[in-house]
Protein backbone atom coordinates (compact mmCIF):
# COMPACT_ATOMS: atom_id res chain seq x y z
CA UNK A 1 0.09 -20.56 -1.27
CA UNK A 2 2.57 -18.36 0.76
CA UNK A 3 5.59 -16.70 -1.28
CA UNK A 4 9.12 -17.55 0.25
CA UNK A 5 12.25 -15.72 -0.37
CA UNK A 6 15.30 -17.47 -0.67
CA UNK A 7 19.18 -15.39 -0.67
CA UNK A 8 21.88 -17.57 -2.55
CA UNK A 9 24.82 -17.25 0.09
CA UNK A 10 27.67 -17.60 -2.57
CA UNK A 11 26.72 -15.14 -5.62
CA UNK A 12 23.26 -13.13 -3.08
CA UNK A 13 20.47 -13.69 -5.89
CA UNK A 14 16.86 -13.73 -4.47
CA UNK A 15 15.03 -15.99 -4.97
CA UNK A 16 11.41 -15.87 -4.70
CA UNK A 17 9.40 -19.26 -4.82
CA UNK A 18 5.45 -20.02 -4.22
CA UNK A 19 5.53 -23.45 -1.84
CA UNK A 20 2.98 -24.83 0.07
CA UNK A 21 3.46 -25.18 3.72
CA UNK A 22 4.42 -28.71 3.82
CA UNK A 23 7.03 -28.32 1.36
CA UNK A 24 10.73 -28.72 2.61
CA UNK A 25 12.48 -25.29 1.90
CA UNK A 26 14.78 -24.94 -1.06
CA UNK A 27 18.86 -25.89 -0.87
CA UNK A 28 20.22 -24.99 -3.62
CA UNK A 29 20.75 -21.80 -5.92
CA UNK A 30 19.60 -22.52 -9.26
CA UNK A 31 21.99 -20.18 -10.85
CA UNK A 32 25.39 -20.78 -9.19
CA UNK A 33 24.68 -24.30 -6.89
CA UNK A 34 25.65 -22.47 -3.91
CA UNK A 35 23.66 -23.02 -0.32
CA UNK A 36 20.15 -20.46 -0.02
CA UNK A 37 19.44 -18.87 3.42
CA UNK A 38 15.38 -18.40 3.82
CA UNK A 39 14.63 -14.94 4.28
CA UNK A 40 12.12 -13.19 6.44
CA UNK A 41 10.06 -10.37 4.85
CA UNK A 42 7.05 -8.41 5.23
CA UNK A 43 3.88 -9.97 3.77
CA UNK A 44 0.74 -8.16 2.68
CA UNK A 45 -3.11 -8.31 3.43
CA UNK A 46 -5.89 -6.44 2.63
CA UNK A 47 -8.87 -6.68 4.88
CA UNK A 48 -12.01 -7.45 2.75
CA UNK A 49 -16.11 -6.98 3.58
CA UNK A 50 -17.42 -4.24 5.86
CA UNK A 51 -16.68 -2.58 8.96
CA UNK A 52 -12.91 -1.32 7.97
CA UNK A 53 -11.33 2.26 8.20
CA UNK A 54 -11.54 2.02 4.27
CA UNK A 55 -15.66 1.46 4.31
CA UNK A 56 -16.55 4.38 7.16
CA UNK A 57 -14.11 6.75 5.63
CA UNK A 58 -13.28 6.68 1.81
CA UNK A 59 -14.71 9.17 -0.44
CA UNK A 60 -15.72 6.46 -3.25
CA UNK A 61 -19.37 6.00 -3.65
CA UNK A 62 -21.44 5.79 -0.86
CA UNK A 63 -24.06 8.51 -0.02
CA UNK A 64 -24.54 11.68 -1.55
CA UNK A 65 -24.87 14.87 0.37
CA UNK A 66 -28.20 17.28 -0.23
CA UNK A 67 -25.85 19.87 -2.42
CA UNK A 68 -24.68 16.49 -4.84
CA UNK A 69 -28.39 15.50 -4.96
CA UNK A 70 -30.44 15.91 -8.13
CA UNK A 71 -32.31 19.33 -7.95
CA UNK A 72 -34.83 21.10 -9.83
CA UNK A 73 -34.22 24.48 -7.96
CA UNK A 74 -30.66 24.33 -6.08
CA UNK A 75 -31.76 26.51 -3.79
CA UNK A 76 -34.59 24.25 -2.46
CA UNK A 77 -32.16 21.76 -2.14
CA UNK A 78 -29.66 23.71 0.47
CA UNK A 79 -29.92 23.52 4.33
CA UNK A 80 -29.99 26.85 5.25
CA UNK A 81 -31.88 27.80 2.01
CA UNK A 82 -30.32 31.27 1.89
CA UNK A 83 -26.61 32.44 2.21
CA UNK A 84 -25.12 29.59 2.79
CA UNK A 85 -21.22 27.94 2.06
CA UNK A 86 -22.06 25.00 0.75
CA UNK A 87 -22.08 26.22 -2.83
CA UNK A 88 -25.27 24.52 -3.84
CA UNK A 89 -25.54 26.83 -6.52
């Protein structure tokens, strides 16, 4: 169920309240009985399952590189097997 905001127009608490969509929007202020004004605010969403900037791009898991690998001889394991950056080593 969507969160609302409500601001009381006599003493400007905010209100939040969780209402379904069918539900007529609150009136009242529950602290001072004065009229609420519905307020419009960002919402939030976070995409879910694959095929997202997050998935293709994040460092988190995913697979390891031949320097990260499990190695007997690190050297074996290192592209250019000799002189190389990629501090296998």
């Amino acid at each position: 169920m969507p969160v609302y905001e409500y601001q009381c127009e006599a003493c400007q608490d905010i209100i939040e309240a969780q209402q379904s969509l069918s539900d007529k929007p609150l009136t009242t202020c529950p602290a001072c009985a004065g009229s609420l004004k519905k307020l419009i605010s960002r919402s939030s969403f976070q995409l879910k399952g694959g095929g997202w900037y997050a998935d293709g791009y994040s460092n988190s898991g995913g697979a390891t590189s031949s320097c990260q690998a499990a190695s007997p001889d690190p050297a074996s394991a290192c592209p250019a097997k000799a002189g190389c950056a990629c501090k296998c080593d």
